[in-house]
Protein backbone atom coordinates (compact mmCIF):
# COMPACT_ATOMS: atom_id res chain seq x y z
CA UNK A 1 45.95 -34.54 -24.79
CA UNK A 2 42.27 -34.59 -25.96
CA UNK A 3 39.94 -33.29 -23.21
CA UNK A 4 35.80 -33.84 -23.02
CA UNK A 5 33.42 -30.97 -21.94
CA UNK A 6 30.70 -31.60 -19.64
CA UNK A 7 28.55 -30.50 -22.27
CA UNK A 8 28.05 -34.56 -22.73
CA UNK A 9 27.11 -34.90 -19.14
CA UNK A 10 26.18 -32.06 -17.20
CA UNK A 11 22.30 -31.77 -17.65
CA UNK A 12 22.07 -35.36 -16.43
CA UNK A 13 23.86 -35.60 -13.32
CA UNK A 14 23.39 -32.81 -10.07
CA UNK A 15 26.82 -33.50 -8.39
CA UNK A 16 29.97 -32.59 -9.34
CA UNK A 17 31.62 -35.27 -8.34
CA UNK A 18 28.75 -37.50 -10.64
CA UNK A 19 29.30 -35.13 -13.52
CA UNK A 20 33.53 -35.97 -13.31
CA UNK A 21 33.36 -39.62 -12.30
CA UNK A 22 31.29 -40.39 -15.29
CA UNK A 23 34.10 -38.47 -17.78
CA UNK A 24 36.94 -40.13 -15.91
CA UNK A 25 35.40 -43.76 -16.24
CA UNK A 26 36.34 -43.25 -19.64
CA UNK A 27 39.18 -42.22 -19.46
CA UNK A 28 39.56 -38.31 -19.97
CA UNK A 29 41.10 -36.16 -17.18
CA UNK A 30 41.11 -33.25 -19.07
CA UNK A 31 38.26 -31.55 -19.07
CA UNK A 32 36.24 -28.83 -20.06
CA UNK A 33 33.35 -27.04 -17.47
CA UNK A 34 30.75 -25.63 -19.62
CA UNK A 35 27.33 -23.48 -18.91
CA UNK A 36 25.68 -25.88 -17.28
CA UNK A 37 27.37 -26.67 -14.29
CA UNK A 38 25.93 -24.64 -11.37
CA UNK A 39 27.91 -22.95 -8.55
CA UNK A 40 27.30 -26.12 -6.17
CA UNK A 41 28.70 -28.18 -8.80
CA UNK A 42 31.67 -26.24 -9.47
CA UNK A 43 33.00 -25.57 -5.77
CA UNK A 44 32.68 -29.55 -5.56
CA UNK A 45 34.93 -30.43 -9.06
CA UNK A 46 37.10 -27.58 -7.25
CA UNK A 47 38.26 -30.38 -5.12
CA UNK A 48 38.97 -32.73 -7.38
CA UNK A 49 41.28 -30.55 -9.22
CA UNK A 50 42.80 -29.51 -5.50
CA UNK A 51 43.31 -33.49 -5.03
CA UNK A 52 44.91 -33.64 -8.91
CA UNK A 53 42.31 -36.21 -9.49
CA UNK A 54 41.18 -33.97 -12.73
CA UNK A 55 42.64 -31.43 -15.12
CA UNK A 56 40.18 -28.15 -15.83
CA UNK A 57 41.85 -26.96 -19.74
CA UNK A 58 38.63 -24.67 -20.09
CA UNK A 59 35.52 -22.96 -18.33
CA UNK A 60 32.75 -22.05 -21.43
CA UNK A 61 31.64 -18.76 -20.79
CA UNK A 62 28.82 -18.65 -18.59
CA UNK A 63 30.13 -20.69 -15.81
CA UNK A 64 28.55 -21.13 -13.13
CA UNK A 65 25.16 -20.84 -14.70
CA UNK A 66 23.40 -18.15 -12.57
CA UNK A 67 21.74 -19.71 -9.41
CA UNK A 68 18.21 -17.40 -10.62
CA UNK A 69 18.04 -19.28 -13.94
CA UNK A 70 19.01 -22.77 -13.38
CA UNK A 71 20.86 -25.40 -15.05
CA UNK A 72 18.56 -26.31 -17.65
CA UNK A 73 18.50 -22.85 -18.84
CA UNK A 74 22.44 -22.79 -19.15
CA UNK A 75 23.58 -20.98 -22.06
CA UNK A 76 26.60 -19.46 -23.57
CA UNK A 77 24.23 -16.55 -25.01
CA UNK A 78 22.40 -16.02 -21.51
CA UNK A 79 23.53 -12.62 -21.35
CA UNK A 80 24.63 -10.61 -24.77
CA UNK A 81 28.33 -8.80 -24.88
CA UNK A 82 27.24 -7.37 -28.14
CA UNK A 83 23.59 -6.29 -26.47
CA UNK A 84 22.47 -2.54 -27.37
CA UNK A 85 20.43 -2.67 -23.71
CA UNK A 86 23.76 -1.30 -21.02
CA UNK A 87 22.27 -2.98 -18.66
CA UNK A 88 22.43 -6.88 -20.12
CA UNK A 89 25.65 -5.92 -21.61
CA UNK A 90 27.09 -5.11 -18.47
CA UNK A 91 25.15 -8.25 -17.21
CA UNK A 92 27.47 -10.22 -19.51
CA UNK A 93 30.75 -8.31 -18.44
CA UNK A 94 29.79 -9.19 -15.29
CA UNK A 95 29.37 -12.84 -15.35
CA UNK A 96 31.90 -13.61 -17.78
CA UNK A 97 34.43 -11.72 -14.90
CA UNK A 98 32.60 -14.79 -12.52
CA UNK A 99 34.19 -17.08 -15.26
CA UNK A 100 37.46 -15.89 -15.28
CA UNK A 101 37.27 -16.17 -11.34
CA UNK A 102 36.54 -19.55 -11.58
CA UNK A 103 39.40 -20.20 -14.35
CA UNK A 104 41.56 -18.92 -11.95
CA UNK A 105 40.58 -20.98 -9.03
CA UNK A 106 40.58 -23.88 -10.76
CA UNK A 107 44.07 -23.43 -12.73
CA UNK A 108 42.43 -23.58 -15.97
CA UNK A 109 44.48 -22.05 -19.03
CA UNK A 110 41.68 -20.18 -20.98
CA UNK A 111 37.75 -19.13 -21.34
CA UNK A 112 35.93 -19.75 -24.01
CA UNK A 113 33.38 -16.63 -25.13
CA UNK A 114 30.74 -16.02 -27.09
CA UNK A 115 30.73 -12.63 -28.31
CA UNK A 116 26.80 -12.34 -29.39
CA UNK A 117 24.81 -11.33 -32.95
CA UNK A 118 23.56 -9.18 -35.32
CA UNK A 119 20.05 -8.37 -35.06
CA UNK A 120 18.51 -9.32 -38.07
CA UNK A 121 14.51 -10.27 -39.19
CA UNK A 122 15.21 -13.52 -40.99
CA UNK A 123 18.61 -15.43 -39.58
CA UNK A 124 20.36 -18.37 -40.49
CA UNK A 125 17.43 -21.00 -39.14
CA UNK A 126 15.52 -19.46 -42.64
CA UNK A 127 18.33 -21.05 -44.83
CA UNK A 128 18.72 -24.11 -43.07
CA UNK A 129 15.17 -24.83 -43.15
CA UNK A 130 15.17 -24.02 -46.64
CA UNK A 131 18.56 -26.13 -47.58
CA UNK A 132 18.09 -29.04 -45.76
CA UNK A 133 14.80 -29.69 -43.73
CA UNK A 134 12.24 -28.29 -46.59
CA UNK A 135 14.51 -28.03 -49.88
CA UNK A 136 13.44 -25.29 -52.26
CA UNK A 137 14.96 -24.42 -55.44
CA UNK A 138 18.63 -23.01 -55.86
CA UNK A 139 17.76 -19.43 -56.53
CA UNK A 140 15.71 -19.25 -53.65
CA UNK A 141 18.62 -20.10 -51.12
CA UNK A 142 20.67 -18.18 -53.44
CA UNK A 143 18.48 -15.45 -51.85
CA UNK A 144 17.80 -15.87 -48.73
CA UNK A 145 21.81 -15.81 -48.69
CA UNK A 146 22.47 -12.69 -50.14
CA UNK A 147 19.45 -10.81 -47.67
CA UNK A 148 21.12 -12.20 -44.34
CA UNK A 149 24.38 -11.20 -45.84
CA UNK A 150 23.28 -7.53 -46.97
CA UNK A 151 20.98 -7.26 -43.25
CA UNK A 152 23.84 -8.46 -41.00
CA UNK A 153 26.34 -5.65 -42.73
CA UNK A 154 24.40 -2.93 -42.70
CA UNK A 155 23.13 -3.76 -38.25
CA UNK A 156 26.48 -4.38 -37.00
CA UNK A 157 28.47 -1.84 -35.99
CA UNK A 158 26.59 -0.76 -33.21
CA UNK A 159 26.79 -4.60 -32.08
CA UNK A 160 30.49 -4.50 -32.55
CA UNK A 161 30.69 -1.36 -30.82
CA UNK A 162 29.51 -3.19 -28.18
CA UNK A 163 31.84 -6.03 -28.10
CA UNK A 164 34.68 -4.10 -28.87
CA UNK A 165 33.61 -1.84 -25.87
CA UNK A 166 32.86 -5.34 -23.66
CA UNK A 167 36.28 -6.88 -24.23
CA UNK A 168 38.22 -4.18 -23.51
CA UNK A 169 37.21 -4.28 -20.24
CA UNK A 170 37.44 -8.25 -20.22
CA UNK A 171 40.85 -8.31 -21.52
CA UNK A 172 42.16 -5.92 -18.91
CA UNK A 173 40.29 -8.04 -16.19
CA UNK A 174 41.76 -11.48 -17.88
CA UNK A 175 45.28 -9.94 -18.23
CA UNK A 176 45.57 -9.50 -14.36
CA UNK A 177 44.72 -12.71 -13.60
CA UNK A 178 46.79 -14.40 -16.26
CA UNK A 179 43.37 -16.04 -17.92
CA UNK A 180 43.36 -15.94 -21.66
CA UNK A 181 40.38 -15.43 -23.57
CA UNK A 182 38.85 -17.55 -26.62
CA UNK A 183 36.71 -15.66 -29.12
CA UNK A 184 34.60 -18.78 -30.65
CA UNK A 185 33.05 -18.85 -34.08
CA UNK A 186 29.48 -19.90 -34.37
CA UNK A 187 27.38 -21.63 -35.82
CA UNK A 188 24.87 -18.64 -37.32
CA UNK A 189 26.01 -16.45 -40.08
CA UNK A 190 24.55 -13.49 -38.26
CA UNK A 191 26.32 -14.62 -34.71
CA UNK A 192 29.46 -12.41 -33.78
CA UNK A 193 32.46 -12.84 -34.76
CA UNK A 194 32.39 -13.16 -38.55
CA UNK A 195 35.33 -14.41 -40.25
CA UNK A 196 36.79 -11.15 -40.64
CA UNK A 197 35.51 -9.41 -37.59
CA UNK A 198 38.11 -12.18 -35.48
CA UNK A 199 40.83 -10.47 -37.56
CA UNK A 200 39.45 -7.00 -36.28
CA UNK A 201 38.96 -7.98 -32.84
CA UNK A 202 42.28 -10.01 -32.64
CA UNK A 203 43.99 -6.27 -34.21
CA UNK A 204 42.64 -4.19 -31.62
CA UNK A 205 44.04 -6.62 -28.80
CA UNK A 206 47.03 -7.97 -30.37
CA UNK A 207 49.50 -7.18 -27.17
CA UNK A 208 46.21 -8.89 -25.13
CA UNK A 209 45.06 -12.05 -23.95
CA UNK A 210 42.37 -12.44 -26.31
CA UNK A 211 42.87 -15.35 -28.60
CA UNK A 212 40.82 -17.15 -31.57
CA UNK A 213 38.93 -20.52 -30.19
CA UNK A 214 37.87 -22.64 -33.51
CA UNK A 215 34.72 -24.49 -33.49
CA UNK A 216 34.90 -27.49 -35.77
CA UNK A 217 30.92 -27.91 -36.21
CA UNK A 218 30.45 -23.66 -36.73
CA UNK A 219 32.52 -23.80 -39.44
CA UNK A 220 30.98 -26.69 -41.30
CA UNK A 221 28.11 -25.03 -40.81
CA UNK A 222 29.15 -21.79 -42.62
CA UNK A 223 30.42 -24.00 -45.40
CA UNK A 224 27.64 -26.31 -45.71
CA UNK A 225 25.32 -23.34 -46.06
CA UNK A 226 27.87 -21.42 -48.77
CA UNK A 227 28.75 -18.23 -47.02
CA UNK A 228 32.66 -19.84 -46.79
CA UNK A 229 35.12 -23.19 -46.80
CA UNK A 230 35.88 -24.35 -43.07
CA UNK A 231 39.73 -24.22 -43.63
CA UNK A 232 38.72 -20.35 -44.04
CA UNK A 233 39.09 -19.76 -40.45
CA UNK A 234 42.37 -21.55 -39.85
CA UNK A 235 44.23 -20.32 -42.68
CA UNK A 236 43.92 -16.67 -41.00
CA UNK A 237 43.98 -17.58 -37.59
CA UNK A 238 46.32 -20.26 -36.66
CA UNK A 239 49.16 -18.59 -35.74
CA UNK A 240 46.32 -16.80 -32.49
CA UNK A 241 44.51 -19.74 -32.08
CA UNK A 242 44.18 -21.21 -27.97
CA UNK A 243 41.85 -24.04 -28.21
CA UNK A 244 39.29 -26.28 -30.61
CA UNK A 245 36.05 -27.77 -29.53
CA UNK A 246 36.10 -30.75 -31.67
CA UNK A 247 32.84 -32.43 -33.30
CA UNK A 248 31.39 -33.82 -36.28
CA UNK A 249 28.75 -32.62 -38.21
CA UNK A 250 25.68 -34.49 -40.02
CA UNK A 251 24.33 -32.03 -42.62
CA UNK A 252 22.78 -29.00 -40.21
CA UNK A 253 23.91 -31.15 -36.75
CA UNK A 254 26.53 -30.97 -35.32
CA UNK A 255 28.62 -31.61 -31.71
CA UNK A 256 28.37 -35.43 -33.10
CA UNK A 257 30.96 -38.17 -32.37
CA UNK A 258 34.10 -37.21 -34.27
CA UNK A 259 34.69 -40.24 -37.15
CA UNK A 260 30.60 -39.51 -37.42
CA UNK A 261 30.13 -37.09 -39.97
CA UNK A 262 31.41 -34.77 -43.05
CA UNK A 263 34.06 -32.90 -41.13
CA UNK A 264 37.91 -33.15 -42.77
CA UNK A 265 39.76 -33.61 -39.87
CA UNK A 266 42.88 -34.60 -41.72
CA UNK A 267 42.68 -30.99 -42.73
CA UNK A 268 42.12 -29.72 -39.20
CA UNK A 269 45.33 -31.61 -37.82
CA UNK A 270 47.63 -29.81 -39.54
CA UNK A 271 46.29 -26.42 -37.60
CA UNK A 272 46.66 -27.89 -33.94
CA UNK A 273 49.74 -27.63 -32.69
CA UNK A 274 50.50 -29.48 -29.29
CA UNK A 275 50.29 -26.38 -26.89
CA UNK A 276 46.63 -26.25 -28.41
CA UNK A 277 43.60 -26.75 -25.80
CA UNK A 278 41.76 -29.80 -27.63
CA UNK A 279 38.48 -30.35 -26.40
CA UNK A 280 35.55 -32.85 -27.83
CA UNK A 281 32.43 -31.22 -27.35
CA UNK A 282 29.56 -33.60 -27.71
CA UNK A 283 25.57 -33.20 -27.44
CA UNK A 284 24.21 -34.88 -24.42
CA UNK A 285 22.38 -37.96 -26.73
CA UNK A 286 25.88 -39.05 -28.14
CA UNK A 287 26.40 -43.01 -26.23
CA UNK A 288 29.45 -43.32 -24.20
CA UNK A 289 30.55 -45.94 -26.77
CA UNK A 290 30.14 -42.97 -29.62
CA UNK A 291 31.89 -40.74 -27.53
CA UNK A 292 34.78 -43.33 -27.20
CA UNK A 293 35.13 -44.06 -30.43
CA UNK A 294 35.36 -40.56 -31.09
CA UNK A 295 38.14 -40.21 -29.01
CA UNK A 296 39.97 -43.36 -30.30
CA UNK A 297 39.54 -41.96 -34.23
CA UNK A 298 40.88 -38.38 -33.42
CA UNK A 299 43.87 -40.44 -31.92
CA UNK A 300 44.38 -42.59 -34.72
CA UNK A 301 44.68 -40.04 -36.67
CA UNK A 302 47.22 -38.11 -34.30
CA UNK A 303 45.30 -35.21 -33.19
């Protein structure tokens, strides 16, 4: 089964049961909750799921968006598990344990995590200004490339520290509630976890329940700018991976319609096995026609 977040919806309804009778119209009962559905919001779609009307796969990490920011300001980086303050990183431990709560209430299977970033002076946005919104010459992206790489190595341990210290605690919490965890990839370069830093976080909790969660638009994004191929991530990780938010990307946007843009997703078929959470995640301006189109194509094709 293919499931939609509320990531399409949530900012423009303020009901739950608005948010989920606008996803089951149609035609999806599987569903995803993401950071943008408030508290009120979620103890109504708890009823639905009581009532078997709906099926929650997935909460994204932070869900319920804290009542003292607001929907709008919904994020999955609200609070940092890789921050050097204590304080916001035990912020984030705290609210993604809110999560779990929820996943638990709800009978959902995992939640979906972002881990955070490496501070650096001139990020990602640099290189995609420079590659695709004010083209300069070769050499000069060739640059920019090799600085971010070089900056992000030499800042993150201290970052991963941090996470490493975060999700031990999460993956203790998680384990006694039978919740598993999905470390995403993102969409920066300097975002945590790198391509290799899944492999050393998936290591130090291999008897856990701490998964991989693959991001079809992230990793276009880290091919499309040249750091690595998309197939990169699946290649290591398939045999860990929970779930897949699944989007199309056009050049530096992604969480498009799938059948929209560049992605292969003959390629990313062969990774998904059934027990796989599937889960289109669309942008909010995507038409309900796009988005079921989307669904038909990644059916067609099997997924």
């Amino acid at each position: 089964m293919i499931g939609l977040s509320t990531s399409w919806n949530a900012w423009r309804n303020h009901s739950g049961q608005d948010i989920i009778k606008e996803i089951v119209a149609i035609g999806f009962t599987d569903i995803e909750l993401n950071y943008h559905i408030t508290e009120k919001e979620i103890t109504e779609i708890s009823k639905l799921v009581k009532n078997r009307q709906i099926n929650v796969t997935s909460l994204h990490n932070f869900c319920p968006v804290p009542d003292s920011f607001g929907k709008e300001k919904g994020s999955g980086d609200l609070f940092l598990l890789s921050s050097l303050n204590k304080k916001e990183r035990i912020q984030a431990v705290c609210h993604t344990k809110i999560t779990i709560d929820y996943a638990k209430q709800l009978n959902a299977k995992a939640v979906v995590l972002h881990l955070g970033k490496v501070c650096v002076k001139k990020g990602s946005k640099s290189l995609i200004n420079a590659m695709f919104i004010e083209p300069q010459s070769k050499n000069h992206c060739d640059e920019l490339r090799r600085e971010l790489v070089n900056e992000r190595e030499q800042n993150r341990k201290g970052h991963m520290d941090a996470v490493l210290q975060s999700l031990e605690e999460l993956n203790r919490y998680a384990r006694s509630l039978d919740i598993k965890l999905g470390i995403e990839n993102k969409f920066f370069f300097e975002d945590i976890p790198s391509i290799n830093e899944i492999g050393e976080i998936l290591a130090t909790f291999c008897e856990g329940n701490i998964f991989y969660w693959h991001d079809s638009g992230h990793a276009q994004m880290l091919e499309n700018l040249g750091f690595l191929h998309h197939e990169d991530f699946l290649k290591r990780y398939a045999d860990r991976l929970i779930g897949t938010h699944l989007h199309d990307m056009i050049d530096y946007q992604d969480h498009q319609a799938p059948g929209t843009g560049n992605i292969n997703f003959s390629m990313l078929k062969k990774y998904l096995k059934p027990e796989v959470i599937k889960i289109m995640e669309i942008n909010g301006l995507v038409s309900r026609e796009k988005v079921i189109s989307g669904y038909n194509f990644l059916r067609n094709m099997g997924i």
